[in-house]
C-alpha atoms as a PDB file:
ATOM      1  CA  UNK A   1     -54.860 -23.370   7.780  1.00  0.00           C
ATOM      2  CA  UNK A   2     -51.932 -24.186   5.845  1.00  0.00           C
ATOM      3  CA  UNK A   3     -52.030 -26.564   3.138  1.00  0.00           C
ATOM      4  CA  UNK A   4     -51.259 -27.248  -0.406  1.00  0.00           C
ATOM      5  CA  UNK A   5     -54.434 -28.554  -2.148  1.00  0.00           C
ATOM      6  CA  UNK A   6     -55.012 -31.709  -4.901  1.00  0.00           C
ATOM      7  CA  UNK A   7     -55.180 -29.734  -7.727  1.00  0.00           C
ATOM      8  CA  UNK A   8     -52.218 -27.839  -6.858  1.00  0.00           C
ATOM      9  CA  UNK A   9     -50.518 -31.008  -6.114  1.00  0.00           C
ATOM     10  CA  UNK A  10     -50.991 -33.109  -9.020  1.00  0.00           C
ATOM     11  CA  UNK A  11     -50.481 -29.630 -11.286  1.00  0.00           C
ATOM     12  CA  UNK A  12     -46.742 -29.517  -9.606  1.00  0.00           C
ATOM     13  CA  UNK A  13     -46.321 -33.073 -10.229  1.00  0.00           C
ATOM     14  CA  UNK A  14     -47.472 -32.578 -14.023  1.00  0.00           C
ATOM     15  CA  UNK A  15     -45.563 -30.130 -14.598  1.00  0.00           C
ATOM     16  CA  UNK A  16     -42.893 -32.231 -13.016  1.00  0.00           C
ATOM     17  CA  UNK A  17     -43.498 -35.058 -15.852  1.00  0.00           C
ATOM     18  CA  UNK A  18     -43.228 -32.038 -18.446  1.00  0.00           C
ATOM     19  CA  UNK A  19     -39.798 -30.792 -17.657  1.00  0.00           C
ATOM     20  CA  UNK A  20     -38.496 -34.550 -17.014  1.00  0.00           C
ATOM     21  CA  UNK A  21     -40.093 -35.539 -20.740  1.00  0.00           C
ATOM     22  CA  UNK A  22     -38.799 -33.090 -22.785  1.00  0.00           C
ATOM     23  CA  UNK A  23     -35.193 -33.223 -21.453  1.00  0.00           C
ATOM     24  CA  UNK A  24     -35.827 -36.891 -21.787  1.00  0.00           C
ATOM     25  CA  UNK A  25     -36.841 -37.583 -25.309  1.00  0.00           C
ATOM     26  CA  UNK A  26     -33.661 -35.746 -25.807  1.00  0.00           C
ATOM     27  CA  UNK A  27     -31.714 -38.100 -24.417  1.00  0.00           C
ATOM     28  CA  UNK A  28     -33.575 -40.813 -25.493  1.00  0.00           C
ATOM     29  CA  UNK A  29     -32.892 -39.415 -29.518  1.00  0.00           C
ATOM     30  CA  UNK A  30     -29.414 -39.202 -29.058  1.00  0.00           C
ATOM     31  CA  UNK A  31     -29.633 -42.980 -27.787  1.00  0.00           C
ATOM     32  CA  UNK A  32     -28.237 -42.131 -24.428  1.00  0.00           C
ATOM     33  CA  UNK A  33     -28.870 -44.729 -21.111  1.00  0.00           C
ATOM     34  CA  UNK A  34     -30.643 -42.188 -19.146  1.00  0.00           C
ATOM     35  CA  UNK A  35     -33.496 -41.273 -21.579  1.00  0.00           C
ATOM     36  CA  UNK A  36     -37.208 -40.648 -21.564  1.00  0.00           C
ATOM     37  CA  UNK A  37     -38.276 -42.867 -18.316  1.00  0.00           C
ATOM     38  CA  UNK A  38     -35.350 -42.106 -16.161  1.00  0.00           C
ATOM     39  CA  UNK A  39     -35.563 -38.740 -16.405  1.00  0.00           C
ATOM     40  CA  UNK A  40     -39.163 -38.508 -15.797  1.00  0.00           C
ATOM     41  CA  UNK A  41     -39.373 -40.518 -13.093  1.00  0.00           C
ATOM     42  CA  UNK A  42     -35.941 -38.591 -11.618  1.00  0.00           C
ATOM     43  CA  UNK A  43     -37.940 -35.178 -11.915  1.00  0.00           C
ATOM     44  CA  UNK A  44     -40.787 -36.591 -10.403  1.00  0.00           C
ATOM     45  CA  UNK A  45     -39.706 -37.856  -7.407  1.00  0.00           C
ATOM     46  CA  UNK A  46     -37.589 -34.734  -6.502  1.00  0.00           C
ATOM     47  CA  UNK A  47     -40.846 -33.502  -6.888  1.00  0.00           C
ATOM     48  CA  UNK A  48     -42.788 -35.505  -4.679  1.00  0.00           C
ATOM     49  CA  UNK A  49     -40.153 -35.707  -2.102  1.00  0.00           C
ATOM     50  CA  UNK A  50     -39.987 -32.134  -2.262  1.00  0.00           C
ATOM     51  CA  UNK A  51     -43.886 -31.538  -2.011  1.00  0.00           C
ATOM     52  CA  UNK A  52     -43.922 -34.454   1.620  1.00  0.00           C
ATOM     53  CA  UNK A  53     -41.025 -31.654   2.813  1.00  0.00           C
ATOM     54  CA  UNK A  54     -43.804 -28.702   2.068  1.00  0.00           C
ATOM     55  CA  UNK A  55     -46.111 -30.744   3.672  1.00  0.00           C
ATOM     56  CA  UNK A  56     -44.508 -31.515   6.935  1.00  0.00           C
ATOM     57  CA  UNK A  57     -43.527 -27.634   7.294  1.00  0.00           C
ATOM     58  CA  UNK A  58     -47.325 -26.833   6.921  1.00  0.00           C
ATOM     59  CA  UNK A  59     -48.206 -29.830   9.132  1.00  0.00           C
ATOM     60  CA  UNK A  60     -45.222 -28.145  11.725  1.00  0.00           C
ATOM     61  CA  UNK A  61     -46.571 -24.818  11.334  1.00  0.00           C
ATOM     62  CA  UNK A  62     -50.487 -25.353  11.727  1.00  0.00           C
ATOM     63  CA  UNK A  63     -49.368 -26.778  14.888  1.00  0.00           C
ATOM     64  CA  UNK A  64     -47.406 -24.059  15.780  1.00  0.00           C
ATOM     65  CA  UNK A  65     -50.856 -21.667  15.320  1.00  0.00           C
ATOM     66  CA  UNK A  66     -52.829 -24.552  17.174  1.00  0.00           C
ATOM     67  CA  UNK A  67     -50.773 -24.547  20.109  1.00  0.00           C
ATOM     68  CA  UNK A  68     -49.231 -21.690  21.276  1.00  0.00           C
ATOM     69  CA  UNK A  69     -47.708 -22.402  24.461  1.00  0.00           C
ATOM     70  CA  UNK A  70     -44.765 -25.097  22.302  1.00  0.00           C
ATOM     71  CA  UNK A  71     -44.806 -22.704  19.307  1.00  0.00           C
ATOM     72  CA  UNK A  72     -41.012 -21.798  20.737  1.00  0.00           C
ATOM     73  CA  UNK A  73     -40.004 -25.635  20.062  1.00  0.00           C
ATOM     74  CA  UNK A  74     -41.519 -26.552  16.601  1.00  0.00           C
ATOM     75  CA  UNK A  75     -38.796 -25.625  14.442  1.00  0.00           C
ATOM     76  CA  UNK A  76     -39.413 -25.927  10.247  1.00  0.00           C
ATOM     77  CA  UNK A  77     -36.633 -26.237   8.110  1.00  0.00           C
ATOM     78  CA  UNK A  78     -37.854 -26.409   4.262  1.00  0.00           C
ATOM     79  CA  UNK A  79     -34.010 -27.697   2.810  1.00  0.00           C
ATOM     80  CA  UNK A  80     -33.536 -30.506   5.069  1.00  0.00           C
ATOM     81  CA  UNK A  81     -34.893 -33.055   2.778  1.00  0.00           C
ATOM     82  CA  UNK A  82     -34.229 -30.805  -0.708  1.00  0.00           C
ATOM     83  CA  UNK A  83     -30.646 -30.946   0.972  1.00  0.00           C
ATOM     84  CA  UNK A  84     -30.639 -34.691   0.846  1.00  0.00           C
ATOM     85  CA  UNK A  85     -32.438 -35.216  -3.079  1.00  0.00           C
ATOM     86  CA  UNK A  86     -29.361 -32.661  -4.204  1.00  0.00           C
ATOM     87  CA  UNK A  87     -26.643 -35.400  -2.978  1.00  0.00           C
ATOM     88  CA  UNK A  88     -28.541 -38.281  -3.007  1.00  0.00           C
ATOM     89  CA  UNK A  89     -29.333 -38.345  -6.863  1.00  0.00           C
ATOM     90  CA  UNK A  90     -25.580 -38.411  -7.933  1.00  0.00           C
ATOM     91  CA  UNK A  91     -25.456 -42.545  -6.994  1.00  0.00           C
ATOM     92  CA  UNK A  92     -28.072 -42.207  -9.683  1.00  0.00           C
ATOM     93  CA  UNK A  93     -25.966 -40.573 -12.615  1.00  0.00           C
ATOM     94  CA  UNK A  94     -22.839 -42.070 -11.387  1.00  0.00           C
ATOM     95  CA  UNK A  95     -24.573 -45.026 -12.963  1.00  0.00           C
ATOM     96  CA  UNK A  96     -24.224 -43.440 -16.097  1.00  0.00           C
ATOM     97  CA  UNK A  97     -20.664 -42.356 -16.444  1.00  0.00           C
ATOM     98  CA  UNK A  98     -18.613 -45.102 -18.019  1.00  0.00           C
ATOM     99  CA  UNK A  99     -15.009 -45.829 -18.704  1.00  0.00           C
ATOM    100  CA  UNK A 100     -14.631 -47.135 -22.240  1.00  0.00           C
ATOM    101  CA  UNK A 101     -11.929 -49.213 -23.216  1.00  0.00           C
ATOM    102  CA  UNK A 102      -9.726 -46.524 -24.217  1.00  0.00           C
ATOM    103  CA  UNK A 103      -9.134 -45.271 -21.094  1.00  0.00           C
ATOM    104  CA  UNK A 104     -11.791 -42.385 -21.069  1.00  0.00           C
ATOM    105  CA  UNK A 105     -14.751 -40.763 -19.331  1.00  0.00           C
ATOM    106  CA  UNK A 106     -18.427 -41.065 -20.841  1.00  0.00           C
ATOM    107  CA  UNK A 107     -21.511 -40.409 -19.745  1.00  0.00           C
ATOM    108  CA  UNK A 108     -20.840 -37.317 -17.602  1.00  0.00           C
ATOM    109  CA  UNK A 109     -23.660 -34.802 -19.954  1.00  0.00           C
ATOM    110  CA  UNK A 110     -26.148 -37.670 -18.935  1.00  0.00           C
ATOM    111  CA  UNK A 111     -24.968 -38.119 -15.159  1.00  0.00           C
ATOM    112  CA  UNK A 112     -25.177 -33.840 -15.178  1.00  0.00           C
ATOM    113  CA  UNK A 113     -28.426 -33.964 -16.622  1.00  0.00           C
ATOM    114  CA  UNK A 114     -30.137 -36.067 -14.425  1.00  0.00           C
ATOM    115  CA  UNK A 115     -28.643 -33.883 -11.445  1.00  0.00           C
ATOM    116  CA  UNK A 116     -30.173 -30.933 -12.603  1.00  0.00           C
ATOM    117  CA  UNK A 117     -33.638 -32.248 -13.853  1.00  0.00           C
ATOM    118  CA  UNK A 118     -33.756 -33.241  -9.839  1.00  0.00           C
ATOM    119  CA  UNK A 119     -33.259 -29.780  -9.663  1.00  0.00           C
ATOM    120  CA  UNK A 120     -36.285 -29.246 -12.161  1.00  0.00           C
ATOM    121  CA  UNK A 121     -38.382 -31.622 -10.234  1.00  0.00           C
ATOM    122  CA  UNK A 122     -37.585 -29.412  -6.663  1.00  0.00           C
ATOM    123  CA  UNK A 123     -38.351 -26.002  -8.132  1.00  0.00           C
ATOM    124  CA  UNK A 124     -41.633 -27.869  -9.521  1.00  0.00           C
ATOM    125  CA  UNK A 125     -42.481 -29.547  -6.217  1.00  0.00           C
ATOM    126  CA  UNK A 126     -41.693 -25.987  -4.557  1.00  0.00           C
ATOM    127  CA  UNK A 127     -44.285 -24.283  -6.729  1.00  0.00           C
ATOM    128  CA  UNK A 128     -41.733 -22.028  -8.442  1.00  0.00           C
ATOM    129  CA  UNK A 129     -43.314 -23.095 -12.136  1.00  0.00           C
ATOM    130  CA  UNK A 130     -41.591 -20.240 -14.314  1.00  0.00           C
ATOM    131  CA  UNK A 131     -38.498 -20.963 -12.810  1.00  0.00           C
ATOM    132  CA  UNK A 132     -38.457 -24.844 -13.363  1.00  0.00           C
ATOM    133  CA  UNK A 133     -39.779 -24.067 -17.004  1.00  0.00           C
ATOM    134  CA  UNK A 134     -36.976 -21.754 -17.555  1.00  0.00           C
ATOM    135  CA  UNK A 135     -34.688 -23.978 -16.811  1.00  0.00           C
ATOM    136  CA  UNK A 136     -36.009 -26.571 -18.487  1.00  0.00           C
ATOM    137  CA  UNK A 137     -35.910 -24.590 -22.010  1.00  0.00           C
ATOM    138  CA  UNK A 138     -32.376 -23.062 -20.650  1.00  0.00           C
ATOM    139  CA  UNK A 139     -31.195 -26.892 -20.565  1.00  0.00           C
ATOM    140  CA  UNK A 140     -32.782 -28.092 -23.597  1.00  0.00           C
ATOM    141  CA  UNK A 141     -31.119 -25.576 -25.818  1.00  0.00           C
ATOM    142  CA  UNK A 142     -27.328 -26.431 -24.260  1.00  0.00           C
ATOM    143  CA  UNK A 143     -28.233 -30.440 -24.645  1.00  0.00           C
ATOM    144  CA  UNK A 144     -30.219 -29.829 -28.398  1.00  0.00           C
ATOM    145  CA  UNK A 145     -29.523 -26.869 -30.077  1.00  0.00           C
ATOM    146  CA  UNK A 146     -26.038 -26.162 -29.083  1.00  0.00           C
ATOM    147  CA  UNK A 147     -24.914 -29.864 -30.359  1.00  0.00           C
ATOM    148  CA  UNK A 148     -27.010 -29.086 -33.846  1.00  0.00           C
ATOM    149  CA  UNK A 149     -24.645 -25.900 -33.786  1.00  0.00           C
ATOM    150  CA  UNK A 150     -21.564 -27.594 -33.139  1.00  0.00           C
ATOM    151  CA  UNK A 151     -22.236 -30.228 -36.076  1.00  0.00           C
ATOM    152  CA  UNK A 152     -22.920 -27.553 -38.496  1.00  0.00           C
ATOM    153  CA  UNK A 153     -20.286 -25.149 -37.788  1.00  0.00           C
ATOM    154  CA  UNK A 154     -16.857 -27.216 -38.754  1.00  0.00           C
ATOM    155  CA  UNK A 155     -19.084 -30.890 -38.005  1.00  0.00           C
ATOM    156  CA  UNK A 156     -18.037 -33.989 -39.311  1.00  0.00           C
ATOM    157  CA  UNK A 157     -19.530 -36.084 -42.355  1.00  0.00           C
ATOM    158  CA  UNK A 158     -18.491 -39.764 -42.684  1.00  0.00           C
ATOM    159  CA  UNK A 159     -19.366 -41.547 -45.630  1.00  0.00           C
ATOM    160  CA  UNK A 160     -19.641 -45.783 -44.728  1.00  0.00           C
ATOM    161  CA  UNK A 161     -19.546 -48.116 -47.507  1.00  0.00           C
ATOM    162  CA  UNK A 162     -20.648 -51.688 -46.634  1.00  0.00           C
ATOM    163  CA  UNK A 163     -22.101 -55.127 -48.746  1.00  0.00           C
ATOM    164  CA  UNK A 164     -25.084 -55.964 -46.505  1.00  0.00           C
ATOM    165  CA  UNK A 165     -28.300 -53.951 -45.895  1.00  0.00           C
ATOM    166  CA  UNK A 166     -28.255 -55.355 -41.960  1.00  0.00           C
ATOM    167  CA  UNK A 167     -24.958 -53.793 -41.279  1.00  0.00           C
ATOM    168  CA  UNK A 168     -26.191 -50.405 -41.042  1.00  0.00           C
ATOM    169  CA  UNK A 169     -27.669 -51.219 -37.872  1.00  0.00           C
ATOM    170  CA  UNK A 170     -24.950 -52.488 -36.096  1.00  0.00           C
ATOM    171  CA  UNK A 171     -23.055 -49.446 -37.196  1.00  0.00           C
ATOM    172  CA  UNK A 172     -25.270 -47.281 -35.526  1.00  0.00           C
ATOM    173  CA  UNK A 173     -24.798 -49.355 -32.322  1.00  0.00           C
ATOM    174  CA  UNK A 174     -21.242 -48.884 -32.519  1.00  0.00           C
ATOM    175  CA  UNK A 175     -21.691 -45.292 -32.632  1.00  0.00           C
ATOM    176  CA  UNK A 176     -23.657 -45.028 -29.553  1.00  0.00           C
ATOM    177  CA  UNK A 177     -21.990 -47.487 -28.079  1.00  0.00           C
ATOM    178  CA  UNK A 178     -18.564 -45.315 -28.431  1.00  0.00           C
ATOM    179  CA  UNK A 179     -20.573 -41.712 -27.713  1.00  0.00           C
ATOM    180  CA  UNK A 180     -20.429 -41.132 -30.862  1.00  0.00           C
ATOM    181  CA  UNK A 181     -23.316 -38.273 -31.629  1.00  0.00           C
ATOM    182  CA  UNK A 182     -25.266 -38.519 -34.826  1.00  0.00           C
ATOM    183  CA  UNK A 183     -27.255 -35.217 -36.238  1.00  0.00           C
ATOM    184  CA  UNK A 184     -28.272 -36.290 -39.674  1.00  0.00           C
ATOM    185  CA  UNK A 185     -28.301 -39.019 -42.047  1.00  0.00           C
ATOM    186  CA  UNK A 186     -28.701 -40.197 -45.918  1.00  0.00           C
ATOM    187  CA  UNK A 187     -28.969 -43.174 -47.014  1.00  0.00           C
ATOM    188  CA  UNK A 188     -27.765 -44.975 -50.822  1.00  0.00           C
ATOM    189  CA  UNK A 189     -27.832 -47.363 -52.334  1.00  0.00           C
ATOM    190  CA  UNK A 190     -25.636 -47.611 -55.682  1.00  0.00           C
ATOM    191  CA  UNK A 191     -26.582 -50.423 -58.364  1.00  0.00           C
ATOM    192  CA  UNK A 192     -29.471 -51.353 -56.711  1.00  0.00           C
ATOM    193  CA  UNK A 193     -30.661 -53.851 -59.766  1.00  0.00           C
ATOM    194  CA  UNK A 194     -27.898 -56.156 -59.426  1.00  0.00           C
ATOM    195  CA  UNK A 195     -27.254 -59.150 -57.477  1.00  0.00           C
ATOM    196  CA  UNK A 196     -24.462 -56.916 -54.701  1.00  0.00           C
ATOM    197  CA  UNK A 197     -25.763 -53.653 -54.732  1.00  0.00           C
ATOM    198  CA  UNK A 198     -23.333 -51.149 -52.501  1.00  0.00           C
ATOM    199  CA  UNK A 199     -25.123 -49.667 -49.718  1.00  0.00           C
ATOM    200  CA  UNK A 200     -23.453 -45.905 -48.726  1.00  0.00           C
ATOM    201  CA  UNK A 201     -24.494 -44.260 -45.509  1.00  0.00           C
ATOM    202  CA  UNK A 202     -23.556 -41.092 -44.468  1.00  0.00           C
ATOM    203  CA  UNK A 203     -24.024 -39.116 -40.815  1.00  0.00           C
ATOM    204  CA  UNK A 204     -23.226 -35.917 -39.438  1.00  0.00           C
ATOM    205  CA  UNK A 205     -21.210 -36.829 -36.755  1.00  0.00           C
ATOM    206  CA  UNK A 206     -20.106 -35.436 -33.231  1.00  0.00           C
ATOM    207  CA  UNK A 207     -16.520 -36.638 -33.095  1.00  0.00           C
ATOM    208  CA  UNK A 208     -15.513 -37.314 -28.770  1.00  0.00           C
ATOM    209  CA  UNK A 209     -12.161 -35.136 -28.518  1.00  0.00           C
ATOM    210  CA  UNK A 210     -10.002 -38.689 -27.786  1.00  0.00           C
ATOM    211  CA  UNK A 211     -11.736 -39.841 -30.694  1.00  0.00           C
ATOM    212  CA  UNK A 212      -9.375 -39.547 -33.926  1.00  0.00           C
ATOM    213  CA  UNK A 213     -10.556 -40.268 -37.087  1.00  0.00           C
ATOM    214  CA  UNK A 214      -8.123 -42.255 -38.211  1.00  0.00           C
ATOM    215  CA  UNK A 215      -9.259 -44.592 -35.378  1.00  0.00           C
ATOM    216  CA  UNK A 216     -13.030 -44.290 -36.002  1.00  0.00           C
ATOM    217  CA  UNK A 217     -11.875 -45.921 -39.648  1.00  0.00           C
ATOM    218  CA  UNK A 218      -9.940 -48.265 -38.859  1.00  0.00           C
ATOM    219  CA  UNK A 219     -12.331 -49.384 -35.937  1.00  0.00           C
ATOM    220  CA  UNK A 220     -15.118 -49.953 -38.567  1.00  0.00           C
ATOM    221  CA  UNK A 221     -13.244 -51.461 -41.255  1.00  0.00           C
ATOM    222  CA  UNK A 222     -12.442 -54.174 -38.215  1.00  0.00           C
ATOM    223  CA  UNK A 223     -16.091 -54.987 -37.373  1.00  0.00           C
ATOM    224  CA  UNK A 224     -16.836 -56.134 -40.624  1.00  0.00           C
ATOM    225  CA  UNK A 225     -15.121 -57.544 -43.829  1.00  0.00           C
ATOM    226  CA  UNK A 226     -18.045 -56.352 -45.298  1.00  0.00           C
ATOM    227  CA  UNK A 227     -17.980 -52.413 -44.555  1.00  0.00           C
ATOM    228  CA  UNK A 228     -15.568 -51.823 -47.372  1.00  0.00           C
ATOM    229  CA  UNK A 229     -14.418 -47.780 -47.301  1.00  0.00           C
ATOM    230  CA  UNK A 230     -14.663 -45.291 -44.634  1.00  0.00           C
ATOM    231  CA  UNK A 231     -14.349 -41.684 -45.422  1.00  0.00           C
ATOM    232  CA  UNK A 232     -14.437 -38.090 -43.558  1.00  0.00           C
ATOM    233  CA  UNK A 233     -16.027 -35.166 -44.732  1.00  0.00           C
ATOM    234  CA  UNK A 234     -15.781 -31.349 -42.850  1.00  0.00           C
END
């Protein structure tokens, strides 16, 4: 008989949580809305859906053996439902792809990742582990590695001056909130001993290609009276 049994079910749909979580808590340290829930919970309900399509073909098929004589009219079709996870999930990262308020697209690396960590989440519910694993690392390298490698070769340092300690939070909102990437960070503070020390932060930066620096300054000189100098780095 035909079946796919409990361990080999919840293996699939931890493995499932594994490919989900790592591309996850990527996007959850680069601060990006689909992070380390969403994608989990994306990759394991391709899987699940995909393992109730498995199922039915097995349930089709054992009834096929058990009765010969309608064999000819049980027909099993393993895509139909993978078919429908593939188009269905793009409402999903449509929810993710933003128009800012300069009149351009972000959110369209999250809205591609979720897409294809469904596609993690089928070749996981499927059984095809190496290949979901694969493509896991394969995806993990372009989202992590090759951003660390664009930062480093020709990156961007900018150097923030500001008055109040509290500020540097809110300048790492804007950032995010503007897709602006962060790699790295220090952290200064100069005359620490007296009454207005100047705090200095500076990040490695992945500039957005609409971006210009020139805005980026005068952007952050505008949120606060107290960020005081703004400076750019290769």
């Amino acid at each position: 008989m035909y079946s796919i049994s409990t361990l080999e079910i919840t293996m699939r749909l931890l493995a499932a949580v594994f490919v989900g979580g790592v591309i996850g808590y990527e996007r959850e340290e680069n601060r990006q809305a689909a992070g380390l829930r969403t994608n989990i919970i994306v990759s394991v309900s391709a899987c699940l859906i995909t393992l109730i399509q498995v199922e039915i073909a097995y349930y089709s098929l054992n009834l096929a053996i058990a009765n010969p004589d309608i064999a000819s009219s049980i027909t099993v079709d393993f895509t139909r439902i993978i078919a429908q996870i593939v188009s269905g999930i793009g409402f999903l990262g449509a929810g993710t792809i933003l128009i800012t308020k300069r009149d351009t697209v972000t959110g369209l690396t999250s809205a591609a990742t979720i897409w294809t960590v469904a596609g993690l989440g089928i070749a996981v519910g499927m059984g095809y582990y190496f290949l979901s694993f694969i493509g896991c690392l394969i995806l993990y390298v372009v989202l992590h590695i090759i951003k660390k490698l664009r930062t480093s070769i020709g990156g961007l340092h900018v150097e923030i001056h500001y008055r109040h300690q509290d500020l540097k939070k809110a300048i790492e909102l804007f950032l995010s909130e503007n897709n602006i990437e962060t790699s790295d960070m220090k952290f200064l503070i100069e005359n620490p001993e007296t009454e207005h020390p100047n705090y200095i932060v500076i990040y490695g930066i992945d500039l957005p290609h609409y971006y210009k620096k020139k805005d980026l300054v005068n952007d952050l000189l505008n949120m606060s009276k107290d960020i005081t100098n703004v400076t750019f780095d290769q």
